[in-house]
PDB file of N, CA and C in Angstrom:
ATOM      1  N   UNK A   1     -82.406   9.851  -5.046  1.00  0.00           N
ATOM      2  CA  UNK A   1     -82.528  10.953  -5.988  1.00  0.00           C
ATOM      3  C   UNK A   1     -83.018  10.388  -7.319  1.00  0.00           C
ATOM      4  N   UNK A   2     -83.914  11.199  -7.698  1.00  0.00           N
ATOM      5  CA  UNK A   2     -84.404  10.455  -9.499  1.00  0.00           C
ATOM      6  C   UNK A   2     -84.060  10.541  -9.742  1.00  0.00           C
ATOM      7  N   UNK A   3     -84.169  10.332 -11.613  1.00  0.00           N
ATOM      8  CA  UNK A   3     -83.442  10.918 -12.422  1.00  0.00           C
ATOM      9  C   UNK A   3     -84.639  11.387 -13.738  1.00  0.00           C
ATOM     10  N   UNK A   4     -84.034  12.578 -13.707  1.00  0.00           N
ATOM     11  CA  UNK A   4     -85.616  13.218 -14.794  1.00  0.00           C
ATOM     12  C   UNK A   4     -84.620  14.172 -15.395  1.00  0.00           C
ATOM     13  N   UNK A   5     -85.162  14.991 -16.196  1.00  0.00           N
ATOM     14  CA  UNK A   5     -84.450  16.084 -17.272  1.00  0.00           C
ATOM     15  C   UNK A   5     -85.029  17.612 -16.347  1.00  0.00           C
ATOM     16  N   UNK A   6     -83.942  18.430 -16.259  1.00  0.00           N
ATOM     17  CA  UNK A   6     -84.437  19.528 -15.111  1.00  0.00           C
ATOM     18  C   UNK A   6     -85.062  20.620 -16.322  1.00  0.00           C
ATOM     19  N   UNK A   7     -85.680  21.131 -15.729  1.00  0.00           N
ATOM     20  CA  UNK A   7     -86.440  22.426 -16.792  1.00  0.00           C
ATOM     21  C   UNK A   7     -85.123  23.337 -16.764  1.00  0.00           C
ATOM     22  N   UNK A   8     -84.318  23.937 -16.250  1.00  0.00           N
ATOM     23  CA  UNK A   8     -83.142  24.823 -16.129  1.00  0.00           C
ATOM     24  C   UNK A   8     -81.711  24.239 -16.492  1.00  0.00           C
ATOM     25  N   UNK A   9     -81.322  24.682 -17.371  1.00  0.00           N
ATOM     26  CA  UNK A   9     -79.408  24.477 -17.625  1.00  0.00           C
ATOM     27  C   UNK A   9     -79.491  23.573 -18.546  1.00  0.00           C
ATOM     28  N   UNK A  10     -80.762  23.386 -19.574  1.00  0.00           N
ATOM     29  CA  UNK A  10     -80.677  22.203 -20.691  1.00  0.00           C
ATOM     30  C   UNK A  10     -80.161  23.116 -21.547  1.00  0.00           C
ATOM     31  N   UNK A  11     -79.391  22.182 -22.772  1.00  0.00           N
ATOM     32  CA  UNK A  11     -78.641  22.936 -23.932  1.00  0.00           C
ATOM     33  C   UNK A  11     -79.428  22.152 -25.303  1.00  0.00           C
ATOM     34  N   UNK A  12     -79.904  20.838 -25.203  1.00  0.00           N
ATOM     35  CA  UNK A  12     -80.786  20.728 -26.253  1.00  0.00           C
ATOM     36  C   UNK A  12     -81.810  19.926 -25.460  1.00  0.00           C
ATOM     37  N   UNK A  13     -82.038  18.793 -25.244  1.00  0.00           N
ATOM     38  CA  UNK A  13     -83.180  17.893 -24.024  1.00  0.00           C
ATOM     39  C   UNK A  13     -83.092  18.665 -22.769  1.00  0.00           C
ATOM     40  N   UNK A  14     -81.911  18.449 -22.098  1.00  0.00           N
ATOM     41  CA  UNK A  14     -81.860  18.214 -20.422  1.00  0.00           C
ATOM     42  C   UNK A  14     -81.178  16.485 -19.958  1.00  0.00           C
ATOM     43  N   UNK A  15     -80.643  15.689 -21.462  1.00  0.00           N
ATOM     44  CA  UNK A  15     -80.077  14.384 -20.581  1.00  0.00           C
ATOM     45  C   UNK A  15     -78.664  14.368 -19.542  1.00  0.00           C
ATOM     46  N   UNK A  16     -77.853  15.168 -20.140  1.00  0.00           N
ATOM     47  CA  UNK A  16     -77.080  15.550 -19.665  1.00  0.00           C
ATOM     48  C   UNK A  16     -76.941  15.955 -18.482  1.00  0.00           C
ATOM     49  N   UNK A  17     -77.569  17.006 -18.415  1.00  0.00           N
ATOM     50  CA  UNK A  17     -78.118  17.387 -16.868  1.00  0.00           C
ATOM     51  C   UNK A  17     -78.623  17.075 -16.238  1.00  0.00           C
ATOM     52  N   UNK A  18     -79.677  15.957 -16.430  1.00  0.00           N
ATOM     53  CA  UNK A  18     -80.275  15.224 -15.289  1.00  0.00           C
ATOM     54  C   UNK A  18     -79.271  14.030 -15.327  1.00  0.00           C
ATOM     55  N   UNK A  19     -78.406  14.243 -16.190  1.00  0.00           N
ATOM     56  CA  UNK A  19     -77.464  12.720 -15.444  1.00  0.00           C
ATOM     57  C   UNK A  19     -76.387  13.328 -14.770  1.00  0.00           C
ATOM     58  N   UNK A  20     -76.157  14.553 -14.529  1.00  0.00           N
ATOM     59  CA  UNK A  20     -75.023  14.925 -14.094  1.00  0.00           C
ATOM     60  C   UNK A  20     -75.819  15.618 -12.260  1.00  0.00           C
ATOM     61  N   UNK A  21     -76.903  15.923 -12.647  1.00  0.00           N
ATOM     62  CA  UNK A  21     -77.267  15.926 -11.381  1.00  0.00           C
ATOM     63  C   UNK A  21     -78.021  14.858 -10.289  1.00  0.00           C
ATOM     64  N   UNK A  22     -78.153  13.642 -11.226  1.00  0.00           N
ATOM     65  CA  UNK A  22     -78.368  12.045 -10.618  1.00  0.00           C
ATOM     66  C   UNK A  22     -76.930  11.967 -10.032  1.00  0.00           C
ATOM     67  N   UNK A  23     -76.214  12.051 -10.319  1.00  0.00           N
ATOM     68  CA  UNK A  23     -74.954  11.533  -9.709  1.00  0.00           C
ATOM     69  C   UNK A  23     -73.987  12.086  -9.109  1.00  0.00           C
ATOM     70  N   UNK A  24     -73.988  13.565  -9.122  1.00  0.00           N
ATOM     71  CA  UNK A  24     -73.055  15.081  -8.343  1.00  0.00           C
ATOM     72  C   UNK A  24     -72.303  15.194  -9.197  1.00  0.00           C
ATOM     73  N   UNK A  25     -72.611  15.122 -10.633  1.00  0.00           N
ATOM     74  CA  UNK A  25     -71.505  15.577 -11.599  1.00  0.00           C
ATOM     75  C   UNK A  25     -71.771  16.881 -12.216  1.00  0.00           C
ATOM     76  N   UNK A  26     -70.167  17.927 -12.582  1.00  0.00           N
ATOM     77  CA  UNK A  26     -70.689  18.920 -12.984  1.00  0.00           C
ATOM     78  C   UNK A  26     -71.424  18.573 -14.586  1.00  0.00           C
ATOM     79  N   UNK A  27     -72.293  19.231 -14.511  1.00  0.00           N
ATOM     80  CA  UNK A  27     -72.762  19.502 -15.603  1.00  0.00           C
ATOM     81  C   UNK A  27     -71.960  19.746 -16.896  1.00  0.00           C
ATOM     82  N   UNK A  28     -70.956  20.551 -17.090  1.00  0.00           N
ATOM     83  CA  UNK A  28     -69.933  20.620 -18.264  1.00  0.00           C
ATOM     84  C   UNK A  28     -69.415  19.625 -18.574  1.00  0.00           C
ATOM     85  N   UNK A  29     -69.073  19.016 -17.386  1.00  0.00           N
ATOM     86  CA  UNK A  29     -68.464  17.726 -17.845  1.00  0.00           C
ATOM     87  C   UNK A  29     -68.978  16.157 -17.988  1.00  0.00           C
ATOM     88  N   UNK A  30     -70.279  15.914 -18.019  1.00  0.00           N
ATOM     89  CA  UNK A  30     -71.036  15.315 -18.885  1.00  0.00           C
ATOM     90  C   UNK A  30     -71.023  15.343 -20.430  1.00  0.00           C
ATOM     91  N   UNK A  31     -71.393  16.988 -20.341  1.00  0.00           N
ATOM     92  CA  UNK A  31     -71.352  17.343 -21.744  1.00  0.00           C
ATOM     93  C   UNK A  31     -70.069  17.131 -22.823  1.00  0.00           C
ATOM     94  N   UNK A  32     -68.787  17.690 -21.724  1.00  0.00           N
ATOM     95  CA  UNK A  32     -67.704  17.272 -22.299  1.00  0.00           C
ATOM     96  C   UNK A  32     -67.605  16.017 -22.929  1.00  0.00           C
ATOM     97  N   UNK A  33     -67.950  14.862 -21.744  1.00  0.00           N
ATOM     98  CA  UNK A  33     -67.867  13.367 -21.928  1.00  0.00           C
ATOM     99  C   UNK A  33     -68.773  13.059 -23.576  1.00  0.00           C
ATOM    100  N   UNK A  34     -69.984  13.331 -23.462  1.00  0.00           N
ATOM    101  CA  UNK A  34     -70.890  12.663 -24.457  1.00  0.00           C
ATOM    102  C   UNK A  34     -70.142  13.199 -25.523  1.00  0.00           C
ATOM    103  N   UNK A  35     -69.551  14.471 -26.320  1.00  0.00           N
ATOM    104  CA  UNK A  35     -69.366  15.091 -26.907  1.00  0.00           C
ATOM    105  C   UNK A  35     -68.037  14.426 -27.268  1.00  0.00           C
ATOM    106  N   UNK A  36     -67.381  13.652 -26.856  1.00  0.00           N
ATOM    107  CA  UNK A  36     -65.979  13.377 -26.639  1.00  0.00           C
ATOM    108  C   UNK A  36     -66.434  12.187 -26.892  1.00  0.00           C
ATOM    109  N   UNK A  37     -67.442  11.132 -26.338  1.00  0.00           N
ATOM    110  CA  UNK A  37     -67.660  10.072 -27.268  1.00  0.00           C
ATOM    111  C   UNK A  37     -68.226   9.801 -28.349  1.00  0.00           C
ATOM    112  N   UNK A  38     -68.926  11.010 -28.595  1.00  0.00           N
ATOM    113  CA  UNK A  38     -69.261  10.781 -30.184  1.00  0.00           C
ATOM    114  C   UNK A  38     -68.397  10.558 -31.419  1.00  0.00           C
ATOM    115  N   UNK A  39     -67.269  11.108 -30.846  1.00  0.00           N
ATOM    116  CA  UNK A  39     -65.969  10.902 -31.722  1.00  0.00           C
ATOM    117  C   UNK A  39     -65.456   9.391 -31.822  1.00  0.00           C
ATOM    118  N   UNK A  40     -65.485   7.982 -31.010  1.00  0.00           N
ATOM    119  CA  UNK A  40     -65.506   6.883 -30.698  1.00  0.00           C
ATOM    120  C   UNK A  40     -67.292   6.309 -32.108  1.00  0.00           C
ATOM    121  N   UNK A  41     -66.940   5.095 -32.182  1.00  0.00           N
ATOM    122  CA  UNK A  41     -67.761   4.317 -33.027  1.00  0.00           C
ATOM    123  C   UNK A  41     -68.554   3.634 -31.858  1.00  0.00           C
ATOM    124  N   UNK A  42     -70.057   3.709 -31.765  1.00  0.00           N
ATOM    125  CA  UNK A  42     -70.947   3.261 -31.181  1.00  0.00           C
ATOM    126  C   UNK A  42     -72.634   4.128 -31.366  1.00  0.00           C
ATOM    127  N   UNK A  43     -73.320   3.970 -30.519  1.00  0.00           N
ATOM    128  CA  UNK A  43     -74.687   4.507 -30.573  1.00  0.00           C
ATOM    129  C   UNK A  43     -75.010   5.256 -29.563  1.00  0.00           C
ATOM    130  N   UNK A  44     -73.912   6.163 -29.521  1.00  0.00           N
ATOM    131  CA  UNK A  44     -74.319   7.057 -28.476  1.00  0.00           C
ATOM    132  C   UNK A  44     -75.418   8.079 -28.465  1.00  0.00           C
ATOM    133  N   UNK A  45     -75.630   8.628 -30.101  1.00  0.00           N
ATOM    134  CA  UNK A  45     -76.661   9.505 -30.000  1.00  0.00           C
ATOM    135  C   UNK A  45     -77.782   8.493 -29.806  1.00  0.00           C
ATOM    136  N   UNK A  46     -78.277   7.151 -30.584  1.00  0.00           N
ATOM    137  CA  UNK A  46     -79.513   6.631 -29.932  1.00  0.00           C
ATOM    138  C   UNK A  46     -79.648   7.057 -28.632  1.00  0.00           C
ATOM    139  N   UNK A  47     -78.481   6.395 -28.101  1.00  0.00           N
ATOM    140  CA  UNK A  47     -78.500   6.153 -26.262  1.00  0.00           C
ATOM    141  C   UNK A  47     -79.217   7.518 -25.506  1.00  0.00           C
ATOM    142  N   UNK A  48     -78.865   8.588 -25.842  1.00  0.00           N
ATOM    143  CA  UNK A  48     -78.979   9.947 -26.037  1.00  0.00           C
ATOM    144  C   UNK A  48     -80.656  10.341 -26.256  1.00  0.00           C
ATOM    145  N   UNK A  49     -81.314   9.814 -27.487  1.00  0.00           N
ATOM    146  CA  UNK A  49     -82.353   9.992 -27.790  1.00  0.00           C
ATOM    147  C   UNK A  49     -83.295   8.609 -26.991  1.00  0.00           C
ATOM    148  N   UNK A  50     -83.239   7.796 -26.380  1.00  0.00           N
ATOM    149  CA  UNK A  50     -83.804   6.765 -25.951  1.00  0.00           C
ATOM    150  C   UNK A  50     -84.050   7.608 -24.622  1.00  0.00           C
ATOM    151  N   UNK A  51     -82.690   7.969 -23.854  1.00  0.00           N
ATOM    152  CA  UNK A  51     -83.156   9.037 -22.477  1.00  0.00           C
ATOM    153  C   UNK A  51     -83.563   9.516 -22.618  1.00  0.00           C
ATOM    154  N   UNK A  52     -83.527  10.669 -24.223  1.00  0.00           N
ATOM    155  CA  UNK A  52     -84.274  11.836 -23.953  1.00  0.00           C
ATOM    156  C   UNK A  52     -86.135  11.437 -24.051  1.00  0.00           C
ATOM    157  N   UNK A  53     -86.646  10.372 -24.779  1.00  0.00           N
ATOM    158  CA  UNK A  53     -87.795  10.140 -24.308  1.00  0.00           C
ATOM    159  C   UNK A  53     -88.553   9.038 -23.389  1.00  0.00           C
ATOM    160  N   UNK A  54     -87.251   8.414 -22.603  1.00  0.00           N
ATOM    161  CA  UNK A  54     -87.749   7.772 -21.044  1.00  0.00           C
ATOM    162  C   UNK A  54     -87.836   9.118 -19.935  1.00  0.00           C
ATOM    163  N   UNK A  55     -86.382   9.672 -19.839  1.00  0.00           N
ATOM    164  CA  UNK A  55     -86.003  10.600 -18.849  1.00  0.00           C
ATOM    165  C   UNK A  55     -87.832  11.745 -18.413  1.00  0.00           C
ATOM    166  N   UNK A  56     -88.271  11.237 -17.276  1.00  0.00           N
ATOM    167  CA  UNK A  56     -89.505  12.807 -17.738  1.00  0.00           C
ATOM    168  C   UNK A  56     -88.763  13.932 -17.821  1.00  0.00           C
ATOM    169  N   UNK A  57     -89.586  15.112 -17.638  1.00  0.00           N
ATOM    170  CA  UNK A  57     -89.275  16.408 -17.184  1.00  0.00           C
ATOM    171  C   UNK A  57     -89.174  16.690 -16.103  1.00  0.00           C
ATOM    172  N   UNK A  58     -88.912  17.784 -15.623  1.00  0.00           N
ATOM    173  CA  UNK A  58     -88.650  17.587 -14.072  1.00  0.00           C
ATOM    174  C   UNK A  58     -89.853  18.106 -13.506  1.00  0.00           C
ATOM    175  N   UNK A  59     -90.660  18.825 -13.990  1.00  0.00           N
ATOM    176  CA  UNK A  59     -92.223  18.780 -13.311  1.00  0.00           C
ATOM    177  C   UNK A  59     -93.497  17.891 -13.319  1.00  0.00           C
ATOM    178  N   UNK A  60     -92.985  17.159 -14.307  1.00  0.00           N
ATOM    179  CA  UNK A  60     -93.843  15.951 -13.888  1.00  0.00           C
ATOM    180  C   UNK A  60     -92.812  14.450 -13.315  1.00  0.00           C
ATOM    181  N   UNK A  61     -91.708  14.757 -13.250  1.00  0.00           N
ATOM    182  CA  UNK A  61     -91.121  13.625 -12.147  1.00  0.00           C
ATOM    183  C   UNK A  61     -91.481  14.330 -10.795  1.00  0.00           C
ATOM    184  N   UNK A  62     -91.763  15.368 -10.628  1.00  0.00           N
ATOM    185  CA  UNK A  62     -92.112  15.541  -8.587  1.00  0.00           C
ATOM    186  C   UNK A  62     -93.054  15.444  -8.664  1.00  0.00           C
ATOM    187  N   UNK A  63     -94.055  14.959  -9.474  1.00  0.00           N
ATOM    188  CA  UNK A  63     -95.373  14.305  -8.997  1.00  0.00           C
ATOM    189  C   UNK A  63     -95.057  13.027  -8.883  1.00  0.00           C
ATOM    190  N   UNK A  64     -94.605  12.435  -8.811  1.00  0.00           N
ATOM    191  CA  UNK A  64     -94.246  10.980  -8.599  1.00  0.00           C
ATOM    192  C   UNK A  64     -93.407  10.989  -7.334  1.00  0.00           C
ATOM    193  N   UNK A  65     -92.554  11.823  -6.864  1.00  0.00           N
ATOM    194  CA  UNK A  65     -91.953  11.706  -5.864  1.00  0.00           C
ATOM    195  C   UNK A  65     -92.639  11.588  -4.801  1.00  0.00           C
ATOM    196  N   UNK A  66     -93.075  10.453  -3.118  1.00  0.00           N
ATOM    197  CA  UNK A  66     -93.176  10.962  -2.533  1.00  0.00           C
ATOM    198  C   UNK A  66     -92.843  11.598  -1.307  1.00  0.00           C
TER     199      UNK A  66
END
């Protein structure tokens, strides 16, 4: 399974959601998680913004799929 940002169920990118659907996680609770570590000292929003411009979109990751 890839991992790309889905066009459907994004709330600001789509990282969230394509990491929660890379791995069978619900979706809320990704969000929960990131949201819950921002409160912790580190670089999570980089981390955040680095996916959001590796991660593709999800219509141009199924051109790559074959």
């Amino acid at each position: 399974m890839a991992l790309y940002r889905p066009r459907e169920g994004r709330m600001v990118a789509g990282v969230c959601a394509g990491l929660a659907h890379r791995f069978g996680l619900s979706v809320g609770l990704v969000r929960l998680l990131f949201v819950l570590s921002v409160i912790l000292p580190g670089s999570q929003v980089l981390v955040y913004v680095i996916l959001w411009l590796l991660m593709p979109n999800e219509d141009r990751a199924s051109y790559h799929v074959a």
